[in-house]
N, C-alpha and C. Protein backbone atom coordinates (compact mmCIF):
# COMPACT_ATOMS: atom_id res chain seq x y z
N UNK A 1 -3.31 15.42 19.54
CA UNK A 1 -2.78 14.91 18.29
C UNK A 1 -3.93 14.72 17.32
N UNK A 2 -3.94 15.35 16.37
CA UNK A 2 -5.18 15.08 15.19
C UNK A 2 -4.71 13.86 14.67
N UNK A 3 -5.84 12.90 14.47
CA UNK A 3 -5.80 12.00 13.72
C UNK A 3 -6.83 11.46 12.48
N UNK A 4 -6.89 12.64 11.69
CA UNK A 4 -7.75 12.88 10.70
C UNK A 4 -6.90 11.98 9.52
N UNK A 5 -7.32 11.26 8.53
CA UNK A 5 -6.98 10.78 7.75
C UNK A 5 -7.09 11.42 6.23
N UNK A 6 -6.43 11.82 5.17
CA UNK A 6 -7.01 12.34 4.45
C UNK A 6 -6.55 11.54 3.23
N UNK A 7 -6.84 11.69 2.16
CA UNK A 7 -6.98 10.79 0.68
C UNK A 7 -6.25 11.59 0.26
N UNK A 8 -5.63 10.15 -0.85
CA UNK A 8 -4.19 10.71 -1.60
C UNK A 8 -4.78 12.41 -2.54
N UNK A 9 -5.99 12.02 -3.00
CA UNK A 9 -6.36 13.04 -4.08
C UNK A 9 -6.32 14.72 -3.39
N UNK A 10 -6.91 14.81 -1.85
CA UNK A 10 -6.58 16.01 -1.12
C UNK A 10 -4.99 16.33 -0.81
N UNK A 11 -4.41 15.13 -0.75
CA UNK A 11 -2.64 15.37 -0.46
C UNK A 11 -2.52 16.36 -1.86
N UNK A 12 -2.80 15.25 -2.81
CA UNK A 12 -1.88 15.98 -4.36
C UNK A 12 -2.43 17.48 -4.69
N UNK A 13 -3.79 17.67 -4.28
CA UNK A 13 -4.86 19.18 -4.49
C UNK A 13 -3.92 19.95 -3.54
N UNK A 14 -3.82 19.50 -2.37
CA UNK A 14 -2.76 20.51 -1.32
C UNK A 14 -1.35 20.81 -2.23
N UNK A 15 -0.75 19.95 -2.27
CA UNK A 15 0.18 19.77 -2.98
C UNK A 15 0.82 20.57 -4.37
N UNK A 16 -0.32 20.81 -5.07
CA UNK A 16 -0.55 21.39 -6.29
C UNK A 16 -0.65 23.06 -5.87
N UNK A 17 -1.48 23.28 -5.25
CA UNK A 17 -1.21 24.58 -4.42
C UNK A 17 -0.32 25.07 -4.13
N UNK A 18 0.76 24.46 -3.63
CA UNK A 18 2.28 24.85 -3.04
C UNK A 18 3.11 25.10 -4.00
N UNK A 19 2.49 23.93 -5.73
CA UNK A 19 3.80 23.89 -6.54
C UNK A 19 3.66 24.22 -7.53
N UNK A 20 2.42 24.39 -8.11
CA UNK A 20 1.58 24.92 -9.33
C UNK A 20 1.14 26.31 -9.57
N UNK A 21 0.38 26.39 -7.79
CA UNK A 21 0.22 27.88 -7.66
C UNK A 21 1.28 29.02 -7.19
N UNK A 22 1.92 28.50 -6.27
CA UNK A 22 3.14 28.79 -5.72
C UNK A 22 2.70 29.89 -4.72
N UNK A 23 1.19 29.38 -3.91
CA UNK A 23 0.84 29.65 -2.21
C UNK A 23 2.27 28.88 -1.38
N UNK A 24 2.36 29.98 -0.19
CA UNK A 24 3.03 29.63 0.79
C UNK A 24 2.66 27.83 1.80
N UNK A 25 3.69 26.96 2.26
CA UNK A 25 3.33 25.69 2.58
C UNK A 25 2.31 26.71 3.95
N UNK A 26 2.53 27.88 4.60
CA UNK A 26 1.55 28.23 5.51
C UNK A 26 0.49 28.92 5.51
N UNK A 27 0.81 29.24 4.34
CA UNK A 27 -0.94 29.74 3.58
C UNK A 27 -1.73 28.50 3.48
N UNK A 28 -1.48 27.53 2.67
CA UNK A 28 -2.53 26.27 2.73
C UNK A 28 -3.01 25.37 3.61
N UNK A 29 -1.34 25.70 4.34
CA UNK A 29 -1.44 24.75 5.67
C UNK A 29 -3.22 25.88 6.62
N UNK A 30 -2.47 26.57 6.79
CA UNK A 30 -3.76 27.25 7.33
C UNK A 30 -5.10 27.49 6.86
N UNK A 31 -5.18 27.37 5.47
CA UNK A 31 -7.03 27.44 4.51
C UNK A 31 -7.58 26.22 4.56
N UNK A 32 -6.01 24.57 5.12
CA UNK A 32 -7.12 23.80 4.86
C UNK A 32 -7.08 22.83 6.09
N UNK A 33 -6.74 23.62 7.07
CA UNK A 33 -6.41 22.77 8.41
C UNK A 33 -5.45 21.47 8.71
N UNK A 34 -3.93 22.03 7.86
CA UNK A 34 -3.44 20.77 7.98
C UNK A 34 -2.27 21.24 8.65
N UNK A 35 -1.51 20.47 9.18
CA UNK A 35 0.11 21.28 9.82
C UNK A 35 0.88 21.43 8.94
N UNK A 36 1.56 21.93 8.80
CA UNK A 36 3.12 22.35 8.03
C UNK A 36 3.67 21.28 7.68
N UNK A 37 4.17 20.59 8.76
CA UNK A 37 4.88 19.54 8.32
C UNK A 37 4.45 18.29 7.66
N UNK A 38 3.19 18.52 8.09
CA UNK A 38 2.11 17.36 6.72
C UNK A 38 2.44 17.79 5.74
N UNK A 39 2.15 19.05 5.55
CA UNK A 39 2.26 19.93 4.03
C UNK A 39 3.76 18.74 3.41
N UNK A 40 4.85 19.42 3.93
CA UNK A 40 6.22 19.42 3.99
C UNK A 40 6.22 17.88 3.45
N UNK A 41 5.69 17.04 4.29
CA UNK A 41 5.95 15.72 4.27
C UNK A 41 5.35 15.33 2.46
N UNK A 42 4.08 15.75 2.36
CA UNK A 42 3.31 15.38 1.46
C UNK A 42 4.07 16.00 0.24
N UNK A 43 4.04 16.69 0.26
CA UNK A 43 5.05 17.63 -0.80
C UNK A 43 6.04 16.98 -1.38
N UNK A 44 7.25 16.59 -0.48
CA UNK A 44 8.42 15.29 -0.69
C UNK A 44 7.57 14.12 -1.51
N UNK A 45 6.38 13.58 -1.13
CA UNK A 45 6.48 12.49 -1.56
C UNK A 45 5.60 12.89 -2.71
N UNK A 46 4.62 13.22 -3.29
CA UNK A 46 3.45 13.73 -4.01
C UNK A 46 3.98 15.05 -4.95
N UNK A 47 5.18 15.18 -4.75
CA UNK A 47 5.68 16.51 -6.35
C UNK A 47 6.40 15.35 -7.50
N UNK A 48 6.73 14.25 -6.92
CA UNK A 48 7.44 13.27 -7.89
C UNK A 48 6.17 12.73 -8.85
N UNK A 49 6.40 12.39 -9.94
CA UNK A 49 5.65 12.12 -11.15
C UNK A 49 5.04 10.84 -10.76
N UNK A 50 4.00 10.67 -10.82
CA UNK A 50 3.30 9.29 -10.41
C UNK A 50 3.87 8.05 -11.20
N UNK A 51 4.38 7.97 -12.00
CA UNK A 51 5.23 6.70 -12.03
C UNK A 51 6.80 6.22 -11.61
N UNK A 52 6.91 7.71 -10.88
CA UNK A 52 8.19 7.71 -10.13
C UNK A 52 7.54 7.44 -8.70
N UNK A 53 6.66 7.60 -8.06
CA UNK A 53 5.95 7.19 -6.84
C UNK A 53 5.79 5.86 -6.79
N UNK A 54 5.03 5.16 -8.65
CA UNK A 54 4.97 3.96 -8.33
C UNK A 54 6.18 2.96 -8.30
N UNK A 55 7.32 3.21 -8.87
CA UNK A 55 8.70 2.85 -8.50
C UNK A 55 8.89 2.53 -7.73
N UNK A 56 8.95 4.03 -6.77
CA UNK A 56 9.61 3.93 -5.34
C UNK A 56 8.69 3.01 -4.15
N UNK A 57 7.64 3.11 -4.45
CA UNK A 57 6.59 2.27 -3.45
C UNK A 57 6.81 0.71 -3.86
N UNK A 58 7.42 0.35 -5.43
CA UNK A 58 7.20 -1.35 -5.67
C UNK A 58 8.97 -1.55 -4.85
N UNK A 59 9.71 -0.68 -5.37
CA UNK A 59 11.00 -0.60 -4.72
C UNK A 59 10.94 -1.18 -3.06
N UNK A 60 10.18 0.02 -2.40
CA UNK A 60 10.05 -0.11 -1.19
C UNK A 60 9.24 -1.56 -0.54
N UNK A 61 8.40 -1.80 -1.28
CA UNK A 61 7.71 -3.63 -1.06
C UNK A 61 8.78 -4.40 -1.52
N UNK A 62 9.32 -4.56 -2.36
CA UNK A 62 10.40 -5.51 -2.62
C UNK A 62 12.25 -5.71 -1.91
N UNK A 63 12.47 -4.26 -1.13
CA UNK A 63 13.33 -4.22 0.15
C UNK A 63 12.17 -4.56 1.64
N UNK A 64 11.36 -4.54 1.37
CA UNK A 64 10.49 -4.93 2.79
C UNK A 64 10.57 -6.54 2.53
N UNK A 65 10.43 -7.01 1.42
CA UNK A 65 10.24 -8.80 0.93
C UNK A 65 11.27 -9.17 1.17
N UNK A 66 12.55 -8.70 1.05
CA UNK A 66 13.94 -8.81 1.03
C UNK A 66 14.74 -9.05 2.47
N UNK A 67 14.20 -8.48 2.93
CA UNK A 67 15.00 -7.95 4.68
C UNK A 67 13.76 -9.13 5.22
N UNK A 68 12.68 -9.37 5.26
CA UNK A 68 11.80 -10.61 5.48
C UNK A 68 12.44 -11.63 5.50
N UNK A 69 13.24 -11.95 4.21
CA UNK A 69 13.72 -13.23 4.04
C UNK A 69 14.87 -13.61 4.38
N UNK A 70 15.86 -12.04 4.52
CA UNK A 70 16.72 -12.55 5.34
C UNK A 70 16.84 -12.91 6.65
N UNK A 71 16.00 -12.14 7.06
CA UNK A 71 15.71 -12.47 8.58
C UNK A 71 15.09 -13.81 8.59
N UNK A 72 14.50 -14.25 8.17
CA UNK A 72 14.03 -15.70 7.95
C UNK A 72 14.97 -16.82 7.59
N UNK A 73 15.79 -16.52 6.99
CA UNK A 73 17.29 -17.37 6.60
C UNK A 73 18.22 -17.08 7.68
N UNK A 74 18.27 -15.95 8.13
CA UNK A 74 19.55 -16.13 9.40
C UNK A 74 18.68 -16.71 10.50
N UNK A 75 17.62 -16.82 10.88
CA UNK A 75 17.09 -17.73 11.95
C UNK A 75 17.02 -19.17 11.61
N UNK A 76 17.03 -19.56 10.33
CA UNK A 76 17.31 -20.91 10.32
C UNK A 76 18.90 -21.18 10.52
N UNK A 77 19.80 -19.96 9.90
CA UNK A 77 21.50 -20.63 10.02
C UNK A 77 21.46 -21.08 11.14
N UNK A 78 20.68 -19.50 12.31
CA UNK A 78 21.19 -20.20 13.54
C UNK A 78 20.50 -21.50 14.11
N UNK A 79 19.92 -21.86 13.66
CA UNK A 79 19.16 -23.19 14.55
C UNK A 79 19.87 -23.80 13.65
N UNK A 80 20.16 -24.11 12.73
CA UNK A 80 21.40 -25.56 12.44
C UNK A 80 22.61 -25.15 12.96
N UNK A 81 23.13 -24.10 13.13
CA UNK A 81 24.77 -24.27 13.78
C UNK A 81 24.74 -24.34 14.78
N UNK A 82 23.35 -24.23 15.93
CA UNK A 82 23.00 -24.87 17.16
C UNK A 82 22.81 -26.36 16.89
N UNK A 83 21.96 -26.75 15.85
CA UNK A 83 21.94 -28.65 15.85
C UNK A 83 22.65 -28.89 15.56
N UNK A 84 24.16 -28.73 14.53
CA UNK A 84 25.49 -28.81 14.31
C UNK A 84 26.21 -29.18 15.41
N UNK A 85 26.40 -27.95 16.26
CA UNK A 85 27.36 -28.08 17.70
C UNK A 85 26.50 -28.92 18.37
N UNK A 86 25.07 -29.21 18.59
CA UNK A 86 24.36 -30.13 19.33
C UNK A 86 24.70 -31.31 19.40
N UNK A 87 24.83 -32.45 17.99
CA UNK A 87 25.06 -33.13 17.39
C UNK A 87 26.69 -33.67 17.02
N UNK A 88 27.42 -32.41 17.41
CA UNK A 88 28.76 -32.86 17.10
C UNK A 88 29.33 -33.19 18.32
N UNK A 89 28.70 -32.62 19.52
CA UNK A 89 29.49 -32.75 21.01
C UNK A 89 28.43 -33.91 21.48
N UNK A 90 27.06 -34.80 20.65
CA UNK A 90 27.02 -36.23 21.06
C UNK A 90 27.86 -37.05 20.68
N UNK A 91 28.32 -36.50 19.19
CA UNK A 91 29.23 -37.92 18.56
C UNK A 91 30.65 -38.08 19.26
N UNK A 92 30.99 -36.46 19.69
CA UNK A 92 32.20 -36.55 19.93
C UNK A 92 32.80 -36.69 21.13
């Protein structure tokens, strides 16, 4: 498994190749040692207009903040409708 890391600026240069020049995703994939489906992947996310990237990425932090807090609020329901029933079968 390669685990080479590469910078956004080589994604978008790959990228630009595929969509600017209109090289095959296996022509580049092969001149610049990357797999296909990197290509593929990078492509999806890196042909959208960079303030449509930055959208979708504040989008995507603010459903990650979101699903956080709910999960954080349904673990408190349940520990009071446990001290609820706790509390109601001392009194009662």
């Amino acid at each position: 498994m390669n685990s080479k890391r590469y910078t956004d600026e080589f994604k978008v240069a790959a990228v630009k190749q595929i969509t600017d020049r209109g090289h095959s995703v296996a022509d580049v994939a092969g001149r610049l040692g990357v797999s296909i489906h990197s290509l593929y992947a990078w492509r999806r996310k890196y042909e959208k207009p960079s303030t449509v990237r930055q959208a979708d990425a504040d989008q995507a932090a603010e459903l990650r903040r979101v699903k956080s807090e709910l999960r954080r609020v349904t673990e408190e329901r349940d520990i009071l409708k446990k001290a609820a029933a706790y509390f109601a079968k001392l009194s009662g």
